[in-house]
N, C-alpha and C. Protein backbone atom coordinates (compact mmCIF):
# COMPACT_ATOMS: atom_id res chain seq x y z
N UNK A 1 20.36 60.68 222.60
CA UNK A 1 21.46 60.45 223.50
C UNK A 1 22.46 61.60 223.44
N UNK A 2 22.33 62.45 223.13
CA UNK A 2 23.12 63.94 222.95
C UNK A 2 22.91 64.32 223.82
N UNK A 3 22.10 64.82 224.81
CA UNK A 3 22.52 64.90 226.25
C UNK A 3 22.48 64.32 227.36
N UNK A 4 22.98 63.11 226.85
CA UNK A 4 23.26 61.84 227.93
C UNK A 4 22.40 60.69 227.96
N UNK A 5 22.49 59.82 228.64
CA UNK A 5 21.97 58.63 229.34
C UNK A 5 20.32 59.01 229.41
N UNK A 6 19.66 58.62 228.99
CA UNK A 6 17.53 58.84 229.50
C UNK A 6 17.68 58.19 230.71
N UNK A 7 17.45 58.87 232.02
CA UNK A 7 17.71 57.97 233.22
C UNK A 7 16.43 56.77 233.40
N UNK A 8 15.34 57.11 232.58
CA UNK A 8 14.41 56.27 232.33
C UNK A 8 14.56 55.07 231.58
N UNK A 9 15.46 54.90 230.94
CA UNK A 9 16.15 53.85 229.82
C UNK A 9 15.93 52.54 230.06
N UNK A 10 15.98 50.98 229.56
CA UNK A 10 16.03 50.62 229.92
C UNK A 10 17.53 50.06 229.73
N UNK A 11 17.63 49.19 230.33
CA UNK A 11 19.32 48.39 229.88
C UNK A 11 19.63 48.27 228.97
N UNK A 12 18.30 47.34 228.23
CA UNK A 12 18.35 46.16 226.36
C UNK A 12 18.56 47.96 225.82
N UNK A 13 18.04 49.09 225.92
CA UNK A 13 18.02 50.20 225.22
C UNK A 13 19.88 50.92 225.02
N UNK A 14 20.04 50.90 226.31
CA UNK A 14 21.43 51.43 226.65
C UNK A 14 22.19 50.45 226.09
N UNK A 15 22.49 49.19 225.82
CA UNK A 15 23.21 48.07 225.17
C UNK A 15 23.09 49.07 223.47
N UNK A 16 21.94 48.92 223.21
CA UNK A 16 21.89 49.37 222.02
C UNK A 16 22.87 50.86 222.01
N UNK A 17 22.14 51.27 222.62
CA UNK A 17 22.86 52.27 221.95
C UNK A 17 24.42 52.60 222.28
N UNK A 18 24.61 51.97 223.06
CA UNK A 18 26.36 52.15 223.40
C UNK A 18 27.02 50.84 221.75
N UNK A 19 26.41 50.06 221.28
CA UNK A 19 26.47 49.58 220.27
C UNK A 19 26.61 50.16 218.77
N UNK A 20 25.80 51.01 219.14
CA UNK A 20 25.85 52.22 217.58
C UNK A 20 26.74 53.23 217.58
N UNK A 21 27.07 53.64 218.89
CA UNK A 21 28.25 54.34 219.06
C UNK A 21 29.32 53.57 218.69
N UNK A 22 29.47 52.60 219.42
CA UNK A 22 30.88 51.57 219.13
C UNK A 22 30.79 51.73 217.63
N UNK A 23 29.75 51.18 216.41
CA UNK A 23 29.90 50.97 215.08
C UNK A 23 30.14 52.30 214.90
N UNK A 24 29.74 53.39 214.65
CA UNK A 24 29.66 54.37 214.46
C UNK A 24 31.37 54.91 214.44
N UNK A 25 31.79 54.56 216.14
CA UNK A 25 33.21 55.15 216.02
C UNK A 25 34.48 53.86 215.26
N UNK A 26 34.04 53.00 214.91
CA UNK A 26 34.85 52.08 214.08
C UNK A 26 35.00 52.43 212.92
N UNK A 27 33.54 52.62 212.43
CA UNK A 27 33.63 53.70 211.17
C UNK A 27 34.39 54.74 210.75
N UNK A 28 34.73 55.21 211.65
CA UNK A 28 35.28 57.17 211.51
C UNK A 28 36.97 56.36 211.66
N UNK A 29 37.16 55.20 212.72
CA UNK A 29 38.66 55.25 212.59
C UNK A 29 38.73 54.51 211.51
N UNK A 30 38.26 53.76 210.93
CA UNK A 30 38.51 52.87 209.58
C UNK A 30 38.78 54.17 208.63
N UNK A 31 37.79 55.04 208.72
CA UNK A 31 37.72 56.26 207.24
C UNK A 31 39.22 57.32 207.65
N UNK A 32 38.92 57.19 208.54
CA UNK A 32 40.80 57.86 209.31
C UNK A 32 41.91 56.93 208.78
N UNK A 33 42.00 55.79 209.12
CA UNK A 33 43.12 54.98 208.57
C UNK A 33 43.09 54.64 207.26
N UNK A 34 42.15 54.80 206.43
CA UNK A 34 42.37 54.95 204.73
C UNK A 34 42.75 56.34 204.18
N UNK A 35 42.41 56.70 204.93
CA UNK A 35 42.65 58.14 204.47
C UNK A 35 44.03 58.67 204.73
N UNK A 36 44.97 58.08 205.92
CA UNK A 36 45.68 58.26 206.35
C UNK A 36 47.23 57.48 205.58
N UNK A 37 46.87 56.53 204.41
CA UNK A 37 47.86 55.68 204.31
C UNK A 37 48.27 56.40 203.12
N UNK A 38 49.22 55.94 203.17
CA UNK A 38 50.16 56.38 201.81
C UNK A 38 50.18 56.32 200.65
N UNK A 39 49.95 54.98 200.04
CA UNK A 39 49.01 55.06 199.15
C UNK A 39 47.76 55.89 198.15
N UNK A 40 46.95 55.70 199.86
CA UNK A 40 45.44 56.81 199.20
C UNK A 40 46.32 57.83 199.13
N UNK A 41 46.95 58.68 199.99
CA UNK A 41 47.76 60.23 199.81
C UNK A 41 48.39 60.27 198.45
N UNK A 42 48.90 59.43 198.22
CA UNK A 42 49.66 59.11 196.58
C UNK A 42 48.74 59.79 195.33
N UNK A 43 47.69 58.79 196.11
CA UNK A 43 46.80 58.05 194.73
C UNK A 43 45.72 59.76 194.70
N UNK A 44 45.92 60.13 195.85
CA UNK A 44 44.85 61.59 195.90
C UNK A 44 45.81 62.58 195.20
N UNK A 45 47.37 62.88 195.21
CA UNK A 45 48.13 63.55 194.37
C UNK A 45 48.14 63.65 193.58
N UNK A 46 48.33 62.02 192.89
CA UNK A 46 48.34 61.83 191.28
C UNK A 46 47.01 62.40 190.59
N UNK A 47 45.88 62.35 191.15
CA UNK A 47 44.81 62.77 190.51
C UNK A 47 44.45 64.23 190.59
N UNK A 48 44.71 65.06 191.59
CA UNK A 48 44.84 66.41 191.38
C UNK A 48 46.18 66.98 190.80
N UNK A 49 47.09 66.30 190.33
CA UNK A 49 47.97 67.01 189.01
C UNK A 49 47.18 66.44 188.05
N UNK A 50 47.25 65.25 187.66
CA UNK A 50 46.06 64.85 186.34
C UNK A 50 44.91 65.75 186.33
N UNK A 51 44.12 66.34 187.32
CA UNK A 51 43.02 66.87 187.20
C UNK A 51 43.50 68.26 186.64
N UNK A 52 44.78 68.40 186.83
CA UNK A 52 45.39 70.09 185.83
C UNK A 52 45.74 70.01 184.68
N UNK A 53 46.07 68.81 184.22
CA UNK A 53 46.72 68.65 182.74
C UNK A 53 45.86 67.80 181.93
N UNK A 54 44.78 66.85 182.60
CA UNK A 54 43.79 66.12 181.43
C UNK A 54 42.97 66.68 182.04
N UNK A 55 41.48 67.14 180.91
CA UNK A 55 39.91 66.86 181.30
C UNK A 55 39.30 65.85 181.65
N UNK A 56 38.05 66.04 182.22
CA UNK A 56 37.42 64.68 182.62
C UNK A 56 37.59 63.75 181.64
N UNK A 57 37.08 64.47 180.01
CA UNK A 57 37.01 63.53 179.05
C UNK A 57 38.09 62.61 178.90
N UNK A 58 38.90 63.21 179.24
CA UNK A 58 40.41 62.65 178.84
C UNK A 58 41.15 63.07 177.95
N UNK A 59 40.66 64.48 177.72
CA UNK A 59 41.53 65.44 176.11
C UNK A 59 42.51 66.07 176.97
N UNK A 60 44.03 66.00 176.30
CA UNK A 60 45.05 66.94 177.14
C UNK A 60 44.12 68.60 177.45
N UNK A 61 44.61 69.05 178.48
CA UNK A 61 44.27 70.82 178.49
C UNK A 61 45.22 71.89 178.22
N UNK A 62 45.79 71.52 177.17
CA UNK A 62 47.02 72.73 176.51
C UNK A 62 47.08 74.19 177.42
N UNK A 63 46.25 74.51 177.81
CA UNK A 63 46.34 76.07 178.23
C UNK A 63 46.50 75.55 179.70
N UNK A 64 47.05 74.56 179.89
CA UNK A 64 48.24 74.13 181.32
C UNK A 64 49.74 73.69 181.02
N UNK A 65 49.40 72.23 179.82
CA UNK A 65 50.24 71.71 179.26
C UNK A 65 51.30 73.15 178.88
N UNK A 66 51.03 73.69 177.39
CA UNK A 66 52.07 74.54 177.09
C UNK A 66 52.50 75.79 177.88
N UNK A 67 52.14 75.95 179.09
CA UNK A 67 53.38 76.86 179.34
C UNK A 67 54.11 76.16 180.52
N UNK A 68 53.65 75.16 180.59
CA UNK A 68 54.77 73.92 181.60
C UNK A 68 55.78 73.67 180.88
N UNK A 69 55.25 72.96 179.56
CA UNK A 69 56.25 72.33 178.68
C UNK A 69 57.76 73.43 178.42
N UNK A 70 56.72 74.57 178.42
CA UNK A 70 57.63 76.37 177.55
C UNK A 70 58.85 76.63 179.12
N UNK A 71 58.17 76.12 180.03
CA UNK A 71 58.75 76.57 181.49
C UNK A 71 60.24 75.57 181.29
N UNK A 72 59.79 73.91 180.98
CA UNK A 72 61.11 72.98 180.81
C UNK A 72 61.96 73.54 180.09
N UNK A 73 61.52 73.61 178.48
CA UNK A 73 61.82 73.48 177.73
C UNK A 73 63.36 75.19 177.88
N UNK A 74 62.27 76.63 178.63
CA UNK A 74 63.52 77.61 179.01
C UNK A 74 64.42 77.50 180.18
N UNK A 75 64.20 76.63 180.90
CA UNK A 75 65.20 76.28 182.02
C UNK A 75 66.29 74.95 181.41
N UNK A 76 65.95 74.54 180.50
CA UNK A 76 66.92 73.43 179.97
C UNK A 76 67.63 74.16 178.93
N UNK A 77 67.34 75.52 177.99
CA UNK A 77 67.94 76.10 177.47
C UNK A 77 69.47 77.20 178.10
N UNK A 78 68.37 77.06 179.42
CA UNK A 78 69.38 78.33 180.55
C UNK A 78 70.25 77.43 181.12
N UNK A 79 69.85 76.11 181.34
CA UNK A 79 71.29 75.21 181.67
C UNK A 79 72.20 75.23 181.02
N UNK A 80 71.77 74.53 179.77
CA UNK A 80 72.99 74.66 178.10
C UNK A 80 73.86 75.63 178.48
N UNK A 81 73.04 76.99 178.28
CA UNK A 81 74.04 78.06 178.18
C UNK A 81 74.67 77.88 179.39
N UNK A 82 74.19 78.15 180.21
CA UNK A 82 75.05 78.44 181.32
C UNK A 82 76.71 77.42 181.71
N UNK A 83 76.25 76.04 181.30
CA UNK A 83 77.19 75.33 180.75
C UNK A 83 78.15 75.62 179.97
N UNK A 84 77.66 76.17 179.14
CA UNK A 84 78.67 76.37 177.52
C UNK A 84 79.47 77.45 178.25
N UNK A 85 78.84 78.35 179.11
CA UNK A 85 79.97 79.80 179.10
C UNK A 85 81.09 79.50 180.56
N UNK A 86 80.47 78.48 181.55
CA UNK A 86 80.61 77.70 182.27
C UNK A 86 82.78 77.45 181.67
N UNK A 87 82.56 76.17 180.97
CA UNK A 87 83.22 75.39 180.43
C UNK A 87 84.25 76.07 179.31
N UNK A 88 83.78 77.37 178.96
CA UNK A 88 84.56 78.07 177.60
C UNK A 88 85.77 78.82 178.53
């Protein structure tokens, strides 16, 4: 049916197949509207940051972890100061 109607067809045939189309495109908007909700978008975020900081196994991956942690840990130092000279 990719290039159209078999003008030879019969009806019971054409029922059918305008039927598999119909399922077919219910399908694609169902997989569109899960895909589309907020939730799944959430739930697809949370797992590609998890997929940077744990392994499959589930062992942290330090050579992400520590220079995130090193990144907090010098921007909360550069606040302090900046505070302290801030306020003096």
């Amino acid at each position: 049916m990719a290039d159209g109607p078999d003008p030879n067809a019969k009806p019971a045939d054409l029922v059918d197949d305008i039927e598999q189309v119909r399922e077919r495109l219910a399908a694609t908007i169902d997989q569109l509207v899960h895909r589309t909700k907020p939730a799944t978008i959430a739930r697809r975020g949370v797992a590609g940051v998890k997929a940077k900081f744990v392994n499959p196994d589930g062992s942290p991956r330090f050579e992400t972890i520590l220079p995130v942690a090193g990144g907090v840990v010098a921007f909360v130092g550069l606040v302090v100061v900046i505070r302290k000279l801030v306020n003096d």
